[in-house]
Protein backbone atom coordinates (compact mmCIF):
# COMPACT_ATOMS: atom_id res chain seq x y z
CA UNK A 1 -29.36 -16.22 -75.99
CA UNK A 2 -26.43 -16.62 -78.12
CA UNK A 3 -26.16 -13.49 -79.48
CA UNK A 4 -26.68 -12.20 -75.97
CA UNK A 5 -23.51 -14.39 -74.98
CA UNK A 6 -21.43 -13.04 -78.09
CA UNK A 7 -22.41 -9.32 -77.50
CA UNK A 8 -20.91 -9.57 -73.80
CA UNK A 9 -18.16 -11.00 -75.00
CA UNK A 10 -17.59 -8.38 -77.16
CA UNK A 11 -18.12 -6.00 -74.48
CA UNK A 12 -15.48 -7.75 -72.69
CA UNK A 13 -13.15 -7.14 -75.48
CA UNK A 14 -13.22 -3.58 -76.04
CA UNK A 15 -13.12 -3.66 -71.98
CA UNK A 16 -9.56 -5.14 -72.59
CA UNK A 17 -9.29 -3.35 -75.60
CA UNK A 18 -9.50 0.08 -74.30
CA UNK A 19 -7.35 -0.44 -71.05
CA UNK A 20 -3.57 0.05 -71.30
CA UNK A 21 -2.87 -1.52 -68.44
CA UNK A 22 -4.99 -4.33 -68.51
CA UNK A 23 -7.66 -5.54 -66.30
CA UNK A 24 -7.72 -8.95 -63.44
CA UNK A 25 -10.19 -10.84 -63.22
CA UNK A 26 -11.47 -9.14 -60.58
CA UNK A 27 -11.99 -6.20 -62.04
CA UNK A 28 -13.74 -7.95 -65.04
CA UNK A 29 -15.96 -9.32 -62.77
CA UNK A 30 -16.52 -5.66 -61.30
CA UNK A 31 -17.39 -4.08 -64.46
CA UNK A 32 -19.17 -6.94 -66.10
CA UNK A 33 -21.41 -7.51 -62.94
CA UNK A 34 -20.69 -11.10 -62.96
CA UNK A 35 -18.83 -13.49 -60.86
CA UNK A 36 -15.48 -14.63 -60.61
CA UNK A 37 -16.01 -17.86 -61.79
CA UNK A 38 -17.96 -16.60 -64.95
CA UNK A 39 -15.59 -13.63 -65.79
CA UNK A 40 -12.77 -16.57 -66.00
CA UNK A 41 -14.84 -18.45 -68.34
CA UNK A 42 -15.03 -15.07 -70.21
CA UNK A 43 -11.89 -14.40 -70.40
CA UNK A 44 -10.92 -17.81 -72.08
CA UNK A 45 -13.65 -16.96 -74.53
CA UNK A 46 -12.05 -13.91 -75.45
CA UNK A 47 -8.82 -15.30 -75.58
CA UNK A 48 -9.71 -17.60 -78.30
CA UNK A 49 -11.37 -14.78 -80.38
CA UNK A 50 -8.51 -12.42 -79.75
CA UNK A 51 -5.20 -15.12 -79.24
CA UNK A 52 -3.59 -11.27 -79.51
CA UNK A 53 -4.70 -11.00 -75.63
CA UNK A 54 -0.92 -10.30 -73.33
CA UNK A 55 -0.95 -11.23 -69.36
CA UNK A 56 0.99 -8.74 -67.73
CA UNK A 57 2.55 -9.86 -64.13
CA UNK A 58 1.50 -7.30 -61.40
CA UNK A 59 2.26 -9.18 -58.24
CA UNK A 60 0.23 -10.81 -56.67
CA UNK A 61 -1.80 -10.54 -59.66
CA UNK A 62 -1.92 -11.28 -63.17
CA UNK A 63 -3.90 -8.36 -65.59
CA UNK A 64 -5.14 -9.15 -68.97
CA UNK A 65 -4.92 -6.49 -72.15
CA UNK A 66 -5.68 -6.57 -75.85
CA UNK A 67 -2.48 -4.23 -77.10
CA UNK A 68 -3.29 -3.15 -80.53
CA UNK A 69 -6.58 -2.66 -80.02
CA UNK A 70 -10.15 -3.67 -81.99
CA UNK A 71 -10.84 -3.72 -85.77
CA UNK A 72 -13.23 -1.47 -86.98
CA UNK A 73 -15.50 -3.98 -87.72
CA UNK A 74 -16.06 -4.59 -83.99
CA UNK A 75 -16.60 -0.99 -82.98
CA UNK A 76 -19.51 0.08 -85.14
CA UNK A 77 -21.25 2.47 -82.60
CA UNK A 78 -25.27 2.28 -82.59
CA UNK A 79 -27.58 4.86 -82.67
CA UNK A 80 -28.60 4.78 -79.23
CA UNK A 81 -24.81 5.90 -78.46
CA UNK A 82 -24.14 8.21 -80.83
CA UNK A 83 -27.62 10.03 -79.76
CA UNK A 84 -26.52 10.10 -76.04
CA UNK A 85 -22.92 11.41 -77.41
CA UNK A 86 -24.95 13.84 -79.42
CA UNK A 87 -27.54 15.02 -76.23
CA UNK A 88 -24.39 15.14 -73.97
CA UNK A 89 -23.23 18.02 -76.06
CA UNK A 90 -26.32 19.43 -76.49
CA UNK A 91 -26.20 20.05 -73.07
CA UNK A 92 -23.10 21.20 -72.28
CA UNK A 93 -23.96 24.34 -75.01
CA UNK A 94 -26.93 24.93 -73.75
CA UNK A 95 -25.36 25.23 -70.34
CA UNK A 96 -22.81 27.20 -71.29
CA UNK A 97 -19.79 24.70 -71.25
CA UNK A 98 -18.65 25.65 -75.12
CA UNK A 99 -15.07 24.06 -74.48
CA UNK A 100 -16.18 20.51 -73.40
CA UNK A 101 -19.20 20.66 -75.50
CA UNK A 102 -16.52 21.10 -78.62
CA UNK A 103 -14.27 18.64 -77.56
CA UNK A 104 -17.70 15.82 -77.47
CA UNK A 105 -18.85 17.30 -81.15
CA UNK A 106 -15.13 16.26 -81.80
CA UNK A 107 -15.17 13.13 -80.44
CA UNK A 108 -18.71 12.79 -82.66
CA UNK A 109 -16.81 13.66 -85.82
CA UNK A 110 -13.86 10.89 -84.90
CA UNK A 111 -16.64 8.04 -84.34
CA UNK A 112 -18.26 8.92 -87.49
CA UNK A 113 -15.01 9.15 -89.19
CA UNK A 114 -13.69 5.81 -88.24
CA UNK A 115 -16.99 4.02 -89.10
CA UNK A 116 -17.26 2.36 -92.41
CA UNK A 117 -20.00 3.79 -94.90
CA UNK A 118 -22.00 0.99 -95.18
CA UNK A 119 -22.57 1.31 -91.14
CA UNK A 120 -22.77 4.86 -91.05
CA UNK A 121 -25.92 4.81 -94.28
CA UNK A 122 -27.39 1.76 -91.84
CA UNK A 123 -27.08 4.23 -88.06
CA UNK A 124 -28.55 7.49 -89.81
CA UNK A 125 -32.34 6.96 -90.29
CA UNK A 126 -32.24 5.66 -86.70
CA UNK A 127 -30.40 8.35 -84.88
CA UNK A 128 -32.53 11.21 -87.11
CA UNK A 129 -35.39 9.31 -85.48
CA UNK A 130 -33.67 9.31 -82.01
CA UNK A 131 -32.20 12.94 -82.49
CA UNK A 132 -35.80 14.71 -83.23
CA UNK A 133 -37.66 12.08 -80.63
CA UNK A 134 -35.42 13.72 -77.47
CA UNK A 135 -34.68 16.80 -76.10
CA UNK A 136 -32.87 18.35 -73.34
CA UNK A 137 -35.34 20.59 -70.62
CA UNK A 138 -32.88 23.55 -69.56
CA UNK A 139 -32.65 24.06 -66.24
CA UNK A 140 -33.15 27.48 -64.40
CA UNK A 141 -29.89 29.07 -62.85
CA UNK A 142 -26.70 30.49 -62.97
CA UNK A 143 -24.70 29.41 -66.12
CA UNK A 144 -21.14 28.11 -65.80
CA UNK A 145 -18.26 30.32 -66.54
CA UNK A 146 -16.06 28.41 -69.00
CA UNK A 147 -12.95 30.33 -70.67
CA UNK A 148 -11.02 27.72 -72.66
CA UNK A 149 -7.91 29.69 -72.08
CA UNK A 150 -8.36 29.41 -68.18
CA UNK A 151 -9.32 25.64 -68.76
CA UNK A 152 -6.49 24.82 -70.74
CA UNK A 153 -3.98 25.69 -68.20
CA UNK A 154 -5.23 24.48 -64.98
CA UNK A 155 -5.35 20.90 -67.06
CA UNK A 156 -2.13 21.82 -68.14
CA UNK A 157 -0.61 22.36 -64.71
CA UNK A 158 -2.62 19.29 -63.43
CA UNK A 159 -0.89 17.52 -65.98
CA UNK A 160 2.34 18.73 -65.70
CA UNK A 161 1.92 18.71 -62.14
CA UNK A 162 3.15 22.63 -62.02
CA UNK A 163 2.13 25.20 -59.46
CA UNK A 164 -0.73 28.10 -60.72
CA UNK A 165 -0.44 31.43 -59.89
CA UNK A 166 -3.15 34.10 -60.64
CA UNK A 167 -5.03 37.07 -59.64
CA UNK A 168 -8.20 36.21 -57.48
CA UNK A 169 -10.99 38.87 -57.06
CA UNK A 170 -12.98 37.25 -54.65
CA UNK A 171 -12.17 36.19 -51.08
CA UNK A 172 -11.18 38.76 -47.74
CA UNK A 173 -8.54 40.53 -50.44
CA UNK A 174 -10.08 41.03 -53.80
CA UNK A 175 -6.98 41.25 -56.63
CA UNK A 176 -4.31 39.49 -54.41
CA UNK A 177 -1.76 36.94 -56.57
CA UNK A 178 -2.40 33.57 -55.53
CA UNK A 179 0.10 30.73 -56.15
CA UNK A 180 -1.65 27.33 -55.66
CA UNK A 181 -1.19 23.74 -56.41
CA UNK A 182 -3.91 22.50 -58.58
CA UNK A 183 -5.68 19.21 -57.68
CA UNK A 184 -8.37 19.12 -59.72
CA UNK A 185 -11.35 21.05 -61.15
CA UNK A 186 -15.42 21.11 -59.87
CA UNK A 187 -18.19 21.62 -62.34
CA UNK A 188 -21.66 22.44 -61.40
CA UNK A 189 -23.80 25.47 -60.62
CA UNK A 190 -20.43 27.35 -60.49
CA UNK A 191 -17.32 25.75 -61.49
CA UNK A 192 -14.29 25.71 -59.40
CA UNK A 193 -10.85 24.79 -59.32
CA UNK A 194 -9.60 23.07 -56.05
CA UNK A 195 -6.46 23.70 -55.22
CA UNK A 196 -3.75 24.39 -51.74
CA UNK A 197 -2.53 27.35 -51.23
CA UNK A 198 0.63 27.07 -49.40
CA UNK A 199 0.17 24.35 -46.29
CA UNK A 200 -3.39 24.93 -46.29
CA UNK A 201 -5.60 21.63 -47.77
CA UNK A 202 -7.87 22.59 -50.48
CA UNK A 203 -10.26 24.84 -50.92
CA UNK A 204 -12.67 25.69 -53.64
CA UNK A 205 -11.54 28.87 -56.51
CA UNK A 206 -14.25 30.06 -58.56
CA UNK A 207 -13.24 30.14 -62.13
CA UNK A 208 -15.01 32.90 -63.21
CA UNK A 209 -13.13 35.30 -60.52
CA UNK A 210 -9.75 33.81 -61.69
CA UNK A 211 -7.68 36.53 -63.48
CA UNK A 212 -4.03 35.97 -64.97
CA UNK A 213 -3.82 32.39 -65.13
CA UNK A 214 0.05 31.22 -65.46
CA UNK A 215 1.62 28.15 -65.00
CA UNK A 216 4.62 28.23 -62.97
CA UNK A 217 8.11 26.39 -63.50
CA UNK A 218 7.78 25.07 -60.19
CA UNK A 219 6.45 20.99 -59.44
CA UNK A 220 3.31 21.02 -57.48
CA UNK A 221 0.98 17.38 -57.27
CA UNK A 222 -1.33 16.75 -55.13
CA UNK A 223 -1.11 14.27 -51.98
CA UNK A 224 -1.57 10.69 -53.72
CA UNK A 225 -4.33 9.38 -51.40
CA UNK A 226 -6.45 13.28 -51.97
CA UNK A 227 -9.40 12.07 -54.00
CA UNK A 228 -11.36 14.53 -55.67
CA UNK A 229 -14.95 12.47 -55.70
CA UNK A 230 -14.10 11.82 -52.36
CA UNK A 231 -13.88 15.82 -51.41
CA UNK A 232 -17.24 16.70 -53.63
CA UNK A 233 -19.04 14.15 -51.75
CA UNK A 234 -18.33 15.37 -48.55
CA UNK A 235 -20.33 18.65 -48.81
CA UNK A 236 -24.15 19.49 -50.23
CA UNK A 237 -23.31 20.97 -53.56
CA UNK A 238 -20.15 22.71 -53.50
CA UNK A 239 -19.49 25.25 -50.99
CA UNK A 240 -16.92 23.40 -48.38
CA UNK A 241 -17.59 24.51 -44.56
CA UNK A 242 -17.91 22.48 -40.93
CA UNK A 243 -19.61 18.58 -41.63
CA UNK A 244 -22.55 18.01 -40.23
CA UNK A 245 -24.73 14.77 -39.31
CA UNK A 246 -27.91 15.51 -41.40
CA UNK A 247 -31.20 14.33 -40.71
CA UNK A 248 -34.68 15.13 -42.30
CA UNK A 249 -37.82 13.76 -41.86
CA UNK A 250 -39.70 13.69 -45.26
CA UNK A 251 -43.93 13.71 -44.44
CA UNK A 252 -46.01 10.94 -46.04
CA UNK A 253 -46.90 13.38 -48.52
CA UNK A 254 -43.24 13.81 -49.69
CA UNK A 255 -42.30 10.24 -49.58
CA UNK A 256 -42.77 9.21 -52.60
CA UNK A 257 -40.37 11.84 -54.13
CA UNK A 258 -37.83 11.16 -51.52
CA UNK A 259 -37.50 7.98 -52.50
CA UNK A 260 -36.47 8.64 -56.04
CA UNK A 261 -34.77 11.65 -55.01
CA UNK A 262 -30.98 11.73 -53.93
CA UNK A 263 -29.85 14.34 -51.62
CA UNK A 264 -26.65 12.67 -51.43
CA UNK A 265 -24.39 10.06 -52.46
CA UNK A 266 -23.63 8.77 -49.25
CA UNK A 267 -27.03 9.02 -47.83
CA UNK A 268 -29.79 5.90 -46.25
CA UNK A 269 -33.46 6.29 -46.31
CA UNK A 270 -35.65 4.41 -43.19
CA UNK A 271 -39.01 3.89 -43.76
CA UNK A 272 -41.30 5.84 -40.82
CA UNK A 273 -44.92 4.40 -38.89
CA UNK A 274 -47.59 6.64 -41.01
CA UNK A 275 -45.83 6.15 -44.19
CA UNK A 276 -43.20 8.76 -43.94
CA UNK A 277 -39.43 8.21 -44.42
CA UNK A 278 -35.92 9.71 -42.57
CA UNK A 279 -33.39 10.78 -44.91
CA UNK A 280 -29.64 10.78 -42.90
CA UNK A 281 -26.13 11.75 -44.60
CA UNK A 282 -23.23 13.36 -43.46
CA UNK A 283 -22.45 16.50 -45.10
CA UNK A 284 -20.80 20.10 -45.27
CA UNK A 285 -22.61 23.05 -47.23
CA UNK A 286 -25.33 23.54 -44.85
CA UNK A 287 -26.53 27.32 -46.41
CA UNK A 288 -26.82 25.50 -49.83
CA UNK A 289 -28.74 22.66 -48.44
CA UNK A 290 -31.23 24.78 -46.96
CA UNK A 291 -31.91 26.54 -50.28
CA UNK A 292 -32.43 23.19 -51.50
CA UNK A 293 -35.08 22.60 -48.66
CA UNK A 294 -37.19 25.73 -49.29
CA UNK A 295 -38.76 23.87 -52.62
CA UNK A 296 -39.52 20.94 -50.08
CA UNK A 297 -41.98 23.36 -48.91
CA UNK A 298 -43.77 21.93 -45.72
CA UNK A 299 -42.67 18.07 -46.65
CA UNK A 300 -39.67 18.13 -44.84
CA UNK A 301 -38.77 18.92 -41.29
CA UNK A 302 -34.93 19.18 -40.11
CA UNK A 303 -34.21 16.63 -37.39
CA UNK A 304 -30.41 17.70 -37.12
CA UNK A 305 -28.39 19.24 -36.90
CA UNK A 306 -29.74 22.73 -35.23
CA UNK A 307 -26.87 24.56 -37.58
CA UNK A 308 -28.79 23.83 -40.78
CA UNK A 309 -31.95 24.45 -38.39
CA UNK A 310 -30.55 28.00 -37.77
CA UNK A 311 -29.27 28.59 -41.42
CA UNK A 312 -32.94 28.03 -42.38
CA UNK A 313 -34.58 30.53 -39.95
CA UNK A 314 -31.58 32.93 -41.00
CA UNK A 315 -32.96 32.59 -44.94
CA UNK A 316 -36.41 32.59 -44.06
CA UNK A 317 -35.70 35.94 -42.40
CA UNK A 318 -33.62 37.55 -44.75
CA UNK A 319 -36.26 36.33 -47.47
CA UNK A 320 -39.00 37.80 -45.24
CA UNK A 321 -36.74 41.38 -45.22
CA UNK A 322 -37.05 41.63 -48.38
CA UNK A 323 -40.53 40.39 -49.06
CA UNK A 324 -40.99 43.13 -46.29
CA UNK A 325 -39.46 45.78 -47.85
CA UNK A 326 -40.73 45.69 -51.47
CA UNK A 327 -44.33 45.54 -50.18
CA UNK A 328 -42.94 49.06 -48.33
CA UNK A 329 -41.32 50.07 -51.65
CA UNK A 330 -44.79 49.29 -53.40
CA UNK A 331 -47.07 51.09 -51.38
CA UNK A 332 -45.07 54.45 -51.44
């Protein structure tokens, strides 16, 4: 128990270690999943390991900050971390995200850099073990486009907070200039940048059909209450259209899947009579959540709303057109 006790103060340290503008006790309390009472008692704790600890006065609060940092000797990563750094890059390569995969190999290289031999000769046999003992199953589907160059400057701009302008082949007017301001950048099946054009709010750029990428000399930031989690959450995936109330009815077959299964952040799950559940969440992207629903098969039936109801029966028939018209293609 008392090394338990040490190792979370420790963790509390490198919590006020690694913030530069300190944490209250409040937010201790958030990230250590304790109490207000106990993250107090903590923080007195750490105090007397580290009397280097500042209190910074941010009315009507007080936040607390280690300034220069941790010695080495108390940031020794283990094995288990340096194997998830290691998988993380793994698969970003394998998923075709070269850039951020780079920049977590050089964030590897750092850690191991900055940890004393006799730690590093005491982590290897363990993370060999750990490194051949996982793997990473790829996924089938489209692979990210990820050009560094492109990268680079929309992180620039959002940094910068500058205006973008480039050619955009997709959309009603393939090759038209766009200037935009940037507000942030969506990875996933597809990765996008999301950005205003003009008065317009955001809407969603595909990277891969961005062409001529220049920062302008021109300020551009985004509205300071626009969240970006906020704005992926609100659709199914990442396409951006009308919100709907969803609701699905999951059989008894398919609820014990459903319940381990999250078709949204924001969503609840009821338990049904019979054993089967009701999924509801409010949502945009209904064409992409009906893909979704096809490998549901017949455990899932669409309650509401009768959009996604008709963007079903509109894929099932194109799918059936098809189906249709290879078997003619076949028997010719």
């Amino acid at each position: 128990m008392r090394h338990e006790k040490a190792g979370r103060l420790l963790e509390m340290a490198r919590l006020l270690a690694s913030n530069a503008e300190g944490l209250t006790l409040d937010e201790m309390a958030d990230r250590m999943g304790v109490g207000r009472r106990t993250a107090e008692r903590m923080r007195g704790a750490v105090r007397e390991m580290f009397p280097q600890m500042e209190e910074v006065d941010d009315p009507p609060t007080r936040r607390f900050r280690i300034p220069a940092g941790l010695d080495g000797l108390f940031q020794a990563p283990t094995a288990e971390e340096l194997a998830a750094l290691s998988a993380a890059a793994d698969m970003l390569t394998k998923e075709g995200a070269k850039g951020r995969a780079q920049a977590l190999r050089s964030l590897e290289q750092k850690v191991l850099s900055a940890t004393r031999a006799a730690a590093r000769r005491k982590l290897a046999p363990d993370l060999e073990a750990l490194l051949q003992a996982e793997a990473i199953a790829v996924q089938a589907g489209p692979r990210p486009f990820e050009e560094d160059a492109i990268l680079a400057s929309i992180r620039e701009a959002v940094k910068a907070m500058r205006a973008l302008r480039f050619r955009y082949q997709g959309g009603s007017n393939p090759g038209r200039t766009r200037e935009v301001t940037p507000y942030g950048i969506l990875f996933g099946r597809s990765n996008y940048l999301v950005a205003a054009e003009g008065k317009a709010g955001p809407r969603n750029w595909r990277l891969d059909r961005m062409l001529d990428v220049e920062i302008l000399d021109r300020a551009a930031a985004r509205p300071e209450d626009f969240s970006l989690q906020a704005y992926a959450d609100e659709s199914f995936g990442i396409y951006q259209d009308d919100t709907h109330d969803v609701v699905l009815a999951v059989t008894p077959e398919g609820a014990e899947d459903a319940l381990r299964w999250r078709f949204h952040t924001g969503q609840t799950l009821e338990a049904q009579a019979g054993g089967g559940v009701l999924v509801r969440f409010r949502a945009s992207g209904m064409r992409e959540l009906a893909w979704h629903l096809f490998t549901w098969g017949d455990k899932v039936r669409i309650v509401a709303p009768q959009a996604l109801r008709d963007m079903m029966a509109a894929e099932l028939e194109v799918a059936r057109r098809a189906l249709a018209s290879d078997s003619v293609a076949g028997s010719a």
